[in-house]
N, C-alpha and C. Protein backbone atom coordinates (compact mmCIF):
# COMPACT_ATOMS: atom_id res chain seq x y z
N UNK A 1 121.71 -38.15 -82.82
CA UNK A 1 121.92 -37.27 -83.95
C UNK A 1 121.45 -35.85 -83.62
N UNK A 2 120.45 -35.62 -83.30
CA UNK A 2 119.91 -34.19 -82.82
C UNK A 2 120.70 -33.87 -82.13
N UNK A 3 121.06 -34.15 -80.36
CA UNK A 3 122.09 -33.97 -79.49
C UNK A 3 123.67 -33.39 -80.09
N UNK A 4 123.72 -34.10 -81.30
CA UNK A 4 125.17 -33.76 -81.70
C UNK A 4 124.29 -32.65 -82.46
N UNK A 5 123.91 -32.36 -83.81
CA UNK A 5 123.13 -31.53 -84.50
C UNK A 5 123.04 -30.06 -83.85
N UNK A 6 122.81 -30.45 -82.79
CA UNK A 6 121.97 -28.80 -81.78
C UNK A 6 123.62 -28.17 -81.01
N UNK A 7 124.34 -29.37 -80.33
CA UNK A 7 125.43 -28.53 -79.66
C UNK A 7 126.37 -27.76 -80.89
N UNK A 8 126.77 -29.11 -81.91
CA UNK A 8 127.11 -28.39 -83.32
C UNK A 8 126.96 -26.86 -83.55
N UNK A 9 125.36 -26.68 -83.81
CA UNK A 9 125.17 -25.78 -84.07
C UNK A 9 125.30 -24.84 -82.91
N UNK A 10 125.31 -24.54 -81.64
CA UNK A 10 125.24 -23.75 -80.81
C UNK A 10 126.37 -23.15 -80.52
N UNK A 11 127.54 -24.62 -81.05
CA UNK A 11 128.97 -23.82 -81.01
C UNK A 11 129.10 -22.91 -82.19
N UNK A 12 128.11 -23.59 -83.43
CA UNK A 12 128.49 -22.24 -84.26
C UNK A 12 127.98 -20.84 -84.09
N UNK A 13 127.44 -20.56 -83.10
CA UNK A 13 126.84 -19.17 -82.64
C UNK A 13 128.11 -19.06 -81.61
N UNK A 14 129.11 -19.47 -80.94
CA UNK A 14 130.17 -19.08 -79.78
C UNK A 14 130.91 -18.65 -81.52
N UNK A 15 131.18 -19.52 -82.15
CA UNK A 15 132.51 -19.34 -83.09
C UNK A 15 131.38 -17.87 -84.07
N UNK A 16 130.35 -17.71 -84.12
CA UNK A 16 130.00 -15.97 -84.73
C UNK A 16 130.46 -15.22 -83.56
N UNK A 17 130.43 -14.99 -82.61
CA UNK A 17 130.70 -14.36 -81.02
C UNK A 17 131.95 -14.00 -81.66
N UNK A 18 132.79 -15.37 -81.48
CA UNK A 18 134.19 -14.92 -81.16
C UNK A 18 134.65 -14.42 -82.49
N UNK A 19 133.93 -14.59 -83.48
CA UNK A 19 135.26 -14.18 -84.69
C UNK A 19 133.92 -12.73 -84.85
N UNK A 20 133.40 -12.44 -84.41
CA UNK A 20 132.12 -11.01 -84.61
C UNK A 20 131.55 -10.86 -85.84
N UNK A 21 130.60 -11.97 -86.03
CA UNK A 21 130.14 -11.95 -87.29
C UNK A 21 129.11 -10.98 -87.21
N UNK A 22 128.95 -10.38 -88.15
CA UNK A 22 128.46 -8.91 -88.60
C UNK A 22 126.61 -9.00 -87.90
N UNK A 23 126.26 -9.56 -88.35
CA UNK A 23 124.82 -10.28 -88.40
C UNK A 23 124.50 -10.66 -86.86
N UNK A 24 125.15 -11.37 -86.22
CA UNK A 24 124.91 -11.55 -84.84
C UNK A 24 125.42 -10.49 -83.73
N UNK A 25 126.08 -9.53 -84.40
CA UNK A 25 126.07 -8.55 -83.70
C UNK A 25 124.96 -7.54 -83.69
N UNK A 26 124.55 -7.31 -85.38
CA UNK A 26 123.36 -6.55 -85.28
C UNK A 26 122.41 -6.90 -84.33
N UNK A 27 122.07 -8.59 -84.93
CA UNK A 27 120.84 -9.39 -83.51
C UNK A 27 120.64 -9.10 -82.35
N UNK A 28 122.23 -9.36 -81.81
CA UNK A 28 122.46 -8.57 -80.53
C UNK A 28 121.81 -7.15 -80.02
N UNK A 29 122.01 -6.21 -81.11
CA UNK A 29 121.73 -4.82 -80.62
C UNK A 29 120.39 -4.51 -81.20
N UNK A 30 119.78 -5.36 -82.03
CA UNK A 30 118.41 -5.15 -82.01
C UNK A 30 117.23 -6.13 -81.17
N UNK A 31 118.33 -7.35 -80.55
CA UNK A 31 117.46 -8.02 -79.60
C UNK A 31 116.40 -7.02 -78.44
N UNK A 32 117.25 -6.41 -77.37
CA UNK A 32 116.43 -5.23 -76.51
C UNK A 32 115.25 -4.22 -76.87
N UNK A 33 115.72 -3.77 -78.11
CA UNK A 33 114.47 -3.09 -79.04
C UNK A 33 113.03 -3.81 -79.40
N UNK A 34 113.77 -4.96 -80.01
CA UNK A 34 112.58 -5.80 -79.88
C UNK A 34 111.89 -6.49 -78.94
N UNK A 35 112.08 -7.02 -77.61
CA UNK A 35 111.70 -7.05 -76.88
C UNK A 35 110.78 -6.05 -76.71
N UNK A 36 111.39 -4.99 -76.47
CA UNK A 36 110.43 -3.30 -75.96
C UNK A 36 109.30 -3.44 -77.01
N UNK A 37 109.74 -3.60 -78.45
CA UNK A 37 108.85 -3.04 -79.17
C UNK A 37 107.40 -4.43 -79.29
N UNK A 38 108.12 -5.57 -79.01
CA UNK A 38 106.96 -6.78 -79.54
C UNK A 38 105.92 -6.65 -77.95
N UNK A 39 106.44 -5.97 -76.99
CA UNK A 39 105.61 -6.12 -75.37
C UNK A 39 104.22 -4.65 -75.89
N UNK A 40 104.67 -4.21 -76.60
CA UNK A 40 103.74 -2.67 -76.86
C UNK A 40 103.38 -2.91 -78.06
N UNK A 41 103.40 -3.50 -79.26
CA UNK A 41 102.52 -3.76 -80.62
C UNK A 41 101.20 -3.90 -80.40
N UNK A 42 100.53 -4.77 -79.87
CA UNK A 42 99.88 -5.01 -79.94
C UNK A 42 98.52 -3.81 -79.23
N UNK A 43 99.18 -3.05 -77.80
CA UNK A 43 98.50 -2.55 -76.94
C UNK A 43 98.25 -1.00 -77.99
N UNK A 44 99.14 -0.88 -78.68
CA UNK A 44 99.53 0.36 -79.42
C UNK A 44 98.38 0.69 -80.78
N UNK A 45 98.54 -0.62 -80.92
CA UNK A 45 97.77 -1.14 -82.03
C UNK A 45 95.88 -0.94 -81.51
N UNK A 46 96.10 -1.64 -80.68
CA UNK A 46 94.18 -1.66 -80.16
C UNK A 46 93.98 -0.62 -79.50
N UNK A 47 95.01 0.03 -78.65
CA UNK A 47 94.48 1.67 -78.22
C UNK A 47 94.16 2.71 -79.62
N UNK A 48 94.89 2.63 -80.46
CA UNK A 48 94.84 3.45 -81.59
C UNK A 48 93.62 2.65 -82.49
N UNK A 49 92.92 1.82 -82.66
CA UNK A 49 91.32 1.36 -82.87
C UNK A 49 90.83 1.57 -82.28
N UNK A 50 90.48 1.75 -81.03
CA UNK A 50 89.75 2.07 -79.92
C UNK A 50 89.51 3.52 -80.25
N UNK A 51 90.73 4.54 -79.82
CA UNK A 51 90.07 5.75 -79.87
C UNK A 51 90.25 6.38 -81.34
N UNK A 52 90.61 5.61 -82.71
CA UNK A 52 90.30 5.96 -83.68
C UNK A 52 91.45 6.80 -84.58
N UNK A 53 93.01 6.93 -83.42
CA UNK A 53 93.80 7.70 -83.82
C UNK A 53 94.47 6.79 -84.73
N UNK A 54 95.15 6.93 -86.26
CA UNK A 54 95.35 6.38 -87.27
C UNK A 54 97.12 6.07 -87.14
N UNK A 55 97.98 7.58 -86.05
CA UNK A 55 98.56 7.79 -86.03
C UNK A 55 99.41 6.79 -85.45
N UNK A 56 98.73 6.40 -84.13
CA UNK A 56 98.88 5.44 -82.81
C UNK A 56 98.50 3.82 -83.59
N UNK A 57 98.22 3.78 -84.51
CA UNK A 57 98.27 2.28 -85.60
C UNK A 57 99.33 2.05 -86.05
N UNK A 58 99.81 3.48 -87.06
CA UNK A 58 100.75 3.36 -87.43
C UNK A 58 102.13 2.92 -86.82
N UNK A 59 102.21 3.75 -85.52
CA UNK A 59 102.96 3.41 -84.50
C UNK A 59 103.68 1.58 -84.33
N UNK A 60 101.94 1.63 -83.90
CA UNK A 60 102.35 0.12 -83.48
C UNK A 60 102.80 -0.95 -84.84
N UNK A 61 102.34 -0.83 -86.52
CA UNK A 61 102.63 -1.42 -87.12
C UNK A 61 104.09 -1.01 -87.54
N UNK A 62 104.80 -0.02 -87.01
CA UNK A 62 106.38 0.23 -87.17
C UNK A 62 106.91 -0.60 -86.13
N UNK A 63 106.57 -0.72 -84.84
CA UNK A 63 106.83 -1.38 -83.97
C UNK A 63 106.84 -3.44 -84.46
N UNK A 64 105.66 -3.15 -84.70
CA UNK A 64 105.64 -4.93 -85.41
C UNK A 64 106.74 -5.44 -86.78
N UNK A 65 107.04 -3.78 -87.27
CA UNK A 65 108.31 -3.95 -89.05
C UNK A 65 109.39 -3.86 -87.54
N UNK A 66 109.75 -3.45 -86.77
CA UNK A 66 110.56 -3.77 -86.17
C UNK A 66 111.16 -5.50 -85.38
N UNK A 67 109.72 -5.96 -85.16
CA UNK A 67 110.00 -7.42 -84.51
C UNK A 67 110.27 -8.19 -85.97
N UNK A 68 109.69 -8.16 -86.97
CA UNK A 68 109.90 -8.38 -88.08
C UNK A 68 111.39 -8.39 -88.79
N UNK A 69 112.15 -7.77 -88.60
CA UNK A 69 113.60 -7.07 -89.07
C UNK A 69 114.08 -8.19 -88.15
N UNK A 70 113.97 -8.36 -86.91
CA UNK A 70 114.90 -9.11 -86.20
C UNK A 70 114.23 -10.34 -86.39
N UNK A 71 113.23 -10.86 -86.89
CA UNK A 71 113.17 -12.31 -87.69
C UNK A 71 114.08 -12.74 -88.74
N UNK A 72 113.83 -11.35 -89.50
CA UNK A 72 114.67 -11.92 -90.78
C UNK A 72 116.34 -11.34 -90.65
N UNK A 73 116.47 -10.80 -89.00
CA UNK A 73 118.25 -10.71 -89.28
C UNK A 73 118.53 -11.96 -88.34
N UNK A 74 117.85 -12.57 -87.97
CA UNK A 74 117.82 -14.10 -87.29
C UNK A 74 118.06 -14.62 -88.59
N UNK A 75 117.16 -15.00 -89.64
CA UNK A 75 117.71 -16.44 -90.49
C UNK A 75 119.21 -16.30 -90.92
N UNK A 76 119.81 -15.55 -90.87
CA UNK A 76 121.42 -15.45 -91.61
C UNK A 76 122.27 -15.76 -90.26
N UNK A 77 121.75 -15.84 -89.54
CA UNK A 77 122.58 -15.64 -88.40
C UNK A 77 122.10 -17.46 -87.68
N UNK A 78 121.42 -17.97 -88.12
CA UNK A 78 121.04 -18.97 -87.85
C UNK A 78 121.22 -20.14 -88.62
N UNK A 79 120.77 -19.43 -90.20
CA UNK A 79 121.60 -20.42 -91.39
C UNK A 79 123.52 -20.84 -91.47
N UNK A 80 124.20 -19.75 -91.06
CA UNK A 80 125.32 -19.66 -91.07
C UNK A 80 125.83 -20.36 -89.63
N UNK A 81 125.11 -20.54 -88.64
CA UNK A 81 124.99 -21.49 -87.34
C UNK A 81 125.17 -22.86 -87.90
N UNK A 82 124.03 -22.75 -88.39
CA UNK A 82 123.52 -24.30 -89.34
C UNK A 82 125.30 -24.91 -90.24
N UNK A 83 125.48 -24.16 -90.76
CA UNK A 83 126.68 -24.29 -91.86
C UNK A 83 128.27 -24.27 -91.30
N UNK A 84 127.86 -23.33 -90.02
CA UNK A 84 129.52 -24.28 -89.29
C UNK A 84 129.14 -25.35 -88.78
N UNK A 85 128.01 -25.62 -88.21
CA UNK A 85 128.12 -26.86 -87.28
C UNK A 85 127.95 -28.13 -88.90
N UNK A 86 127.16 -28.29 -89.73
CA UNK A 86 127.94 -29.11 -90.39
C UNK A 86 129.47 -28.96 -91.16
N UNK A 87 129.90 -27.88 -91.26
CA UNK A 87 131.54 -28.10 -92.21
C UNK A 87 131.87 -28.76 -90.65
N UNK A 88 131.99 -28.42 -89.68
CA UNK A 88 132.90 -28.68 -88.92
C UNK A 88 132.47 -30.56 -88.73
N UNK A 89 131.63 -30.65 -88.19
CA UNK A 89 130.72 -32.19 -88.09
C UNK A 89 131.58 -32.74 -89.37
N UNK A 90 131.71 -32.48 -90.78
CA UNK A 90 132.05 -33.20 -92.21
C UNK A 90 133.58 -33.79 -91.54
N UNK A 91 134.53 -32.71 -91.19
CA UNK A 91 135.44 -32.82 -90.45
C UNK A 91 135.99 -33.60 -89.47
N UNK A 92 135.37 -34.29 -88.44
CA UNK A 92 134.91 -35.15 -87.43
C UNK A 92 135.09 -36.11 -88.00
N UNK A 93 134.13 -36.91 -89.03
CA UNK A 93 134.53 -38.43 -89.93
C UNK A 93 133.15 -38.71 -89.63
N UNK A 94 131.95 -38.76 -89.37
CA UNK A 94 130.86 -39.26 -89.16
C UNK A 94 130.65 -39.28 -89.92
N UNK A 95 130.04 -40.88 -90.34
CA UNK A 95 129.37 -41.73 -91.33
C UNK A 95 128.05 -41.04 -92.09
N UNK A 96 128.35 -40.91 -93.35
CA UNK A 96 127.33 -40.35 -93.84
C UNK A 96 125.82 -40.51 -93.40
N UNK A 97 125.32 -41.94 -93.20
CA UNK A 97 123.88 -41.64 -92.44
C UNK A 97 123.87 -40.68 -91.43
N UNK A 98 124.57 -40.55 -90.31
CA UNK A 98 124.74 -39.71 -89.34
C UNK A 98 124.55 -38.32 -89.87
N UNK A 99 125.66 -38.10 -91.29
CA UNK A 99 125.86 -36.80 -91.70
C UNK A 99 124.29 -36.27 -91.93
N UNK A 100 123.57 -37.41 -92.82
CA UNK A 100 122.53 -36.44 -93.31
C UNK A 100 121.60 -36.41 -92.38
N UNK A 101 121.28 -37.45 -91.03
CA UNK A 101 120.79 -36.91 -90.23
C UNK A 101 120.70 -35.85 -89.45
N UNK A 102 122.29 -35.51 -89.31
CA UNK A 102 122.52 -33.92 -89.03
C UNK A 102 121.93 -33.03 -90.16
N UNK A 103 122.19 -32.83 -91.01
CA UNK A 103 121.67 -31.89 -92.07
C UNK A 103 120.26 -31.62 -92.05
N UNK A 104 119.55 -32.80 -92.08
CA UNK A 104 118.07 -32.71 -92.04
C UNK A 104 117.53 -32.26 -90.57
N UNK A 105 118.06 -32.51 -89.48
CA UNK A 105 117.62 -31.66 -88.27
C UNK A 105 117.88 -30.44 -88.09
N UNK A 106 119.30 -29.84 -88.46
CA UNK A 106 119.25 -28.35 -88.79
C UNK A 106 118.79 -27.45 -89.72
N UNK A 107 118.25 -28.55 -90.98
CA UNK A 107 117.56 -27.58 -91.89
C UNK A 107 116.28 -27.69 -91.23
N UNK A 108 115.67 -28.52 -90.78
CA UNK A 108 114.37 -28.79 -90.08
C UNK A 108 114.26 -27.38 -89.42
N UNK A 109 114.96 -27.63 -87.99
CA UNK A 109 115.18 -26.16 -87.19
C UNK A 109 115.29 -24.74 -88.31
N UNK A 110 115.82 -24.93 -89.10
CA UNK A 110 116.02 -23.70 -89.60
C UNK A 110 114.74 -23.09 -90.13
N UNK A 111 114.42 -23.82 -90.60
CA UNK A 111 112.93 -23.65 -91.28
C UNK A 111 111.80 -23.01 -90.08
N UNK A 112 111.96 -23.64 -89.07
CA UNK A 112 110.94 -22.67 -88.20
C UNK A 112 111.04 -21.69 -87.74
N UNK A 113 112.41 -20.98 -87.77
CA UNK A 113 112.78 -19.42 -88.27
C UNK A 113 112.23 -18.82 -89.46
N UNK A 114 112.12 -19.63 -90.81
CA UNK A 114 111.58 -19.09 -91.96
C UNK A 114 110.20 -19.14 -91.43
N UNK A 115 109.26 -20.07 -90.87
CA UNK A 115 108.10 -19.77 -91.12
C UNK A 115 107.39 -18.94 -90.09
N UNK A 116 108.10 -18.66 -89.17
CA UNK A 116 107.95 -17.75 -87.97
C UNK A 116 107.83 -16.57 -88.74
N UNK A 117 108.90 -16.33 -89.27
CA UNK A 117 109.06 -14.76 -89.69
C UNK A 117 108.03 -14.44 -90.88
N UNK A 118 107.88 -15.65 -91.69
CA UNK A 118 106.58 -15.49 -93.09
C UNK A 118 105.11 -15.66 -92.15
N UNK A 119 105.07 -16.11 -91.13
CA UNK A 119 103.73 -15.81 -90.38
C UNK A 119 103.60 -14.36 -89.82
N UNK A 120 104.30 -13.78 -89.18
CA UNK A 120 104.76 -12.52 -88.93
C UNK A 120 104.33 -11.98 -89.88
N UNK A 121 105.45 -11.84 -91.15
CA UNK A 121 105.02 -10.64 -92.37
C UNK A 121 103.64 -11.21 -92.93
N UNK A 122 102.60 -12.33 -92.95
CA UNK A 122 101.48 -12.25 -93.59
C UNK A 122 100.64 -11.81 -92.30
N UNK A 123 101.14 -11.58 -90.99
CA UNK A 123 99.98 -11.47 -90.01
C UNK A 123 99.96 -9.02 -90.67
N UNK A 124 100.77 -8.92 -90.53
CA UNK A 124 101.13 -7.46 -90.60
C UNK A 124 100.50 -7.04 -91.90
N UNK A 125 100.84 -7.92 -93.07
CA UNK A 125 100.14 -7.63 -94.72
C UNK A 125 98.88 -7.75 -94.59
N UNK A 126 98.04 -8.40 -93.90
CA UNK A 126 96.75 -8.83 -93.64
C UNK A 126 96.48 -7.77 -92.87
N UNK A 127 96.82 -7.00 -91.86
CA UNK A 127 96.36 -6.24 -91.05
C UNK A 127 96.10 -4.78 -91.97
N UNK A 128 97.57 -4.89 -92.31
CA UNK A 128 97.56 -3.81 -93.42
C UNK A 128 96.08 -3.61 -94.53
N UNK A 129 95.79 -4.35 -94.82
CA UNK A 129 95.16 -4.53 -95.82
C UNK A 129 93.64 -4.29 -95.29
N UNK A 130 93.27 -4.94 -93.86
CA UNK A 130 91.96 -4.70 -93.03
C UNK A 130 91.96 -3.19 -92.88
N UNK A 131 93.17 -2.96 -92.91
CA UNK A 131 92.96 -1.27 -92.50
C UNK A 131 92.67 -0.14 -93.84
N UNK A 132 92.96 -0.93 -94.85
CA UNK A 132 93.18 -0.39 -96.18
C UNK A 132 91.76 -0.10 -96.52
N UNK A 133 90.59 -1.47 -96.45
CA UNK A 133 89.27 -1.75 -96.74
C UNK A 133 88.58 -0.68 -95.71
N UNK A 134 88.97 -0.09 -94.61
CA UNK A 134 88.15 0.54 -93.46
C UNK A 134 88.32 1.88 -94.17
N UNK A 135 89.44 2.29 -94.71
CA UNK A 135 89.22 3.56 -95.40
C UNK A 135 88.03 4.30 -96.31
């Protein structure tokens, strides 16, 4: 069930490719950015505590709303993954146990996109907020 579940879904990221769904294109062009920007958050972040510049914080917490943005332009682009590979799977004829075993492994997966990205925005709100009290 997973095995079918995961290729399912992986073809539904070829079938966003090929028909250019809006969302996985953005992903696309903010994937490289983020990379750049999630390798320097952190260094950006503790050089600017270190020598006290407020400016060089700020920096890095635009840098972190940046890795952030491409979390949450991941779940649409991942939910809608999720949602061809079952219409198409419904299609196929597999026996409903099967079906909802598929369903429940891609919502499973999906979900650790949601909580990735809600760990993310409470790690940044929390930081925010340490910095708020230092004022």
């Amino acid at each position: 069930v997973a095995a079918i579940a995961v290729a399912a879904h992986e073809t539904g990221h070829a079938v966003q490719d090929h028909t250019d769904y809006f969302m996985l294109k953005l992903r696309k062009f903010l994937g490289p950015i983020c990379v750049v920007a999630s390798k320097f958050v952190w260094v950006v972040i503790f050089i600017g505590l270190i020598l006290g510049y407020f400016d060089l914080i700020i920096i890095g917490l635009a840098l972190m709303g940046v890795t952030i943005l491409f979390q949450l332009i991941t779940l649409p682009v991942e939910f809608d993954a999720s949602r061809r590979a079952v219409q198409y799977l419904e299609t196929v004829g597999y026996d409903e146990e099967t079906m909802t075993g598929i369903r429940k492994m891609l919502r499973a997966a999906a979900f650790t996109y949601v909580a990735s990205a809600l760990a993310s925005l409470m790690q940044m709100i929390r930081f925010l907020l340490n910095i708020k009290k230092r004022d």
